[in-house]
Protein backbone atom coordinates (compact mmCIF):
# COMPACT_ATOMS: atom_id res chain seq x y z
CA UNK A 1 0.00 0.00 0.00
CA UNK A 2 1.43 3.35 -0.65
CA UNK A 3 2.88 5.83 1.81
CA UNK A 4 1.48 8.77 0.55
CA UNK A 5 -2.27 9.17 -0.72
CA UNK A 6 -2.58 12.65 -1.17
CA UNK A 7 -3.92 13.80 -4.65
CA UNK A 8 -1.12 16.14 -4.78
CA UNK A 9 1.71 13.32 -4.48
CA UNK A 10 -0.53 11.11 -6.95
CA UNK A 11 -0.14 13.80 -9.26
CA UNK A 12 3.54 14.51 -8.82
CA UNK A 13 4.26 10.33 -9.17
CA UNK A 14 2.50 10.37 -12.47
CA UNK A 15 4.21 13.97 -13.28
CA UNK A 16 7.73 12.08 -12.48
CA UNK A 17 6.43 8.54 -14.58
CA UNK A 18 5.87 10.72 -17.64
CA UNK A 19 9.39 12.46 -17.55
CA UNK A 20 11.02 9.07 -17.75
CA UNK A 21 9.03 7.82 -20.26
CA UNK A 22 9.41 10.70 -22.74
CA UNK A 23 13.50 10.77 -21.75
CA UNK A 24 12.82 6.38 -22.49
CA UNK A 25 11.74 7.55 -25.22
CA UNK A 26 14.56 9.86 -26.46
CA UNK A 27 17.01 7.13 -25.39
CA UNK A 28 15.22 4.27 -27.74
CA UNK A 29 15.22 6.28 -30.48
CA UNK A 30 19.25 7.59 -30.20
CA UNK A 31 20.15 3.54 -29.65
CA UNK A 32 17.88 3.01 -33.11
CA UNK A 33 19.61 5.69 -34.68
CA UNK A 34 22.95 4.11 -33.40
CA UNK A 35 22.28 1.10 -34.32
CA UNK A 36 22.09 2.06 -37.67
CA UNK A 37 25.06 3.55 -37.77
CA UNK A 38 26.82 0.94 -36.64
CA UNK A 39 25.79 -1.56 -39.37
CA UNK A 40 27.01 0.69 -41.74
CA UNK A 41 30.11 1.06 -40.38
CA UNK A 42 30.93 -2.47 -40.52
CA UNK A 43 30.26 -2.81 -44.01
CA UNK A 44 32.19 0.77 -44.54
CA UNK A 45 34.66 -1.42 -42.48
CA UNK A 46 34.46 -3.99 -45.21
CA UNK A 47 31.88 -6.69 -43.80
CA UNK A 48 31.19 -9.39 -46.66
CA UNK A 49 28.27 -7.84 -48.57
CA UNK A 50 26.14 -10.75 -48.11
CA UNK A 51 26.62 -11.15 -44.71
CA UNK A 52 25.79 -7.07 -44.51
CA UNK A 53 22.84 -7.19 -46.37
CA UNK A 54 21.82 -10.70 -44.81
CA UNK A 55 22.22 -9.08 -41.11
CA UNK A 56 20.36 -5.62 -42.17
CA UNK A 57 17.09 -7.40 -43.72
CA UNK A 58 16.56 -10.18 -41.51
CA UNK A 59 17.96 -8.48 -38.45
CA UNK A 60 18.40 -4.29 -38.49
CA UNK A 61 15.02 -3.67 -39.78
CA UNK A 62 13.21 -5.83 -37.33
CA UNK A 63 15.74 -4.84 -34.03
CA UNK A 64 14.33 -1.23 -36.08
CA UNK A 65 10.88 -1.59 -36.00
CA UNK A 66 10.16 -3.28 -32.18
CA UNK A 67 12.02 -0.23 -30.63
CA UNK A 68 10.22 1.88 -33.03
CA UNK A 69 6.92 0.20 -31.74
CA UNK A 70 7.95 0.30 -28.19
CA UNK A 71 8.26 4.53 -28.71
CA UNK A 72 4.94 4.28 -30.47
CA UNK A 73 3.32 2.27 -27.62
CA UNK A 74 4.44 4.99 -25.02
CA UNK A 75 3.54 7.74 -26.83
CA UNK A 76 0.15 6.65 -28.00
CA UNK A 77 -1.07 4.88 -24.61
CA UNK A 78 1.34 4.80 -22.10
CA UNK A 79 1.79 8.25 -21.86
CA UNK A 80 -1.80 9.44 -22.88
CA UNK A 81 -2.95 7.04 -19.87
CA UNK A 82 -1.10 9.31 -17.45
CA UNK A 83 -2.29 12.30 -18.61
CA UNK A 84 -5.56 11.41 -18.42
CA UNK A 85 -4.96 10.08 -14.33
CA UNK A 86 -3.22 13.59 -14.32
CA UNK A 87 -6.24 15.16 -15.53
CA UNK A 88 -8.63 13.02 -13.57
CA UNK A 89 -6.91 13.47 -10.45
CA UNK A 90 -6.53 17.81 -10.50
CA UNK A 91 -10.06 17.69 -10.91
CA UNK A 92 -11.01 16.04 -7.80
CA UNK A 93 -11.73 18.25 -5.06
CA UNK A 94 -8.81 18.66 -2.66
């Protein structure tokens, strides 16, 4: 059971929740970004080209597109959830 109960530290948890999901969210998409570049440095680097384009179309684009869905997930639920308990919860009486 939590310690505190008040609306006001409700609000602040939720305030706190959504900070780290949008700065989640920041991080996600710099490692996708990274990611990325690191692929192409290895075949820059002079990776056989079949084993490049093997590991970028079976792997890259799909390590791609579940972190892209993850940021996608928290910004169209996670985070609209807490705003709406944020919103819900300011408009109680105190």
């Amino acid at each position: 059971m939590a310690k505190q109960t008040s609306y006001a530290h409700q609000i602040q948890l939720l305030i706190d929740l959504k900070s780290y999901l949008n700065n989640l969210q920041d991080r996600l998409n710099h490692v996708s970004m990274q990611y990325w570049s690191k692929s192409n440095d290895i075949s820059q680097a002079g990776m056989f080209e079949e084993t490049y384009s093997k590991f970028v179309q079976e792997y890259v684009y799909d390590t791609n597109q579940k972190i892209k869905d993850v940021v996608r997930q928290i910004n169209e639920r996670d985070i609209p959830f807490i705003e709406q308990q944020i919103a819900y919860l300011e408009s109680r009486p105190s």
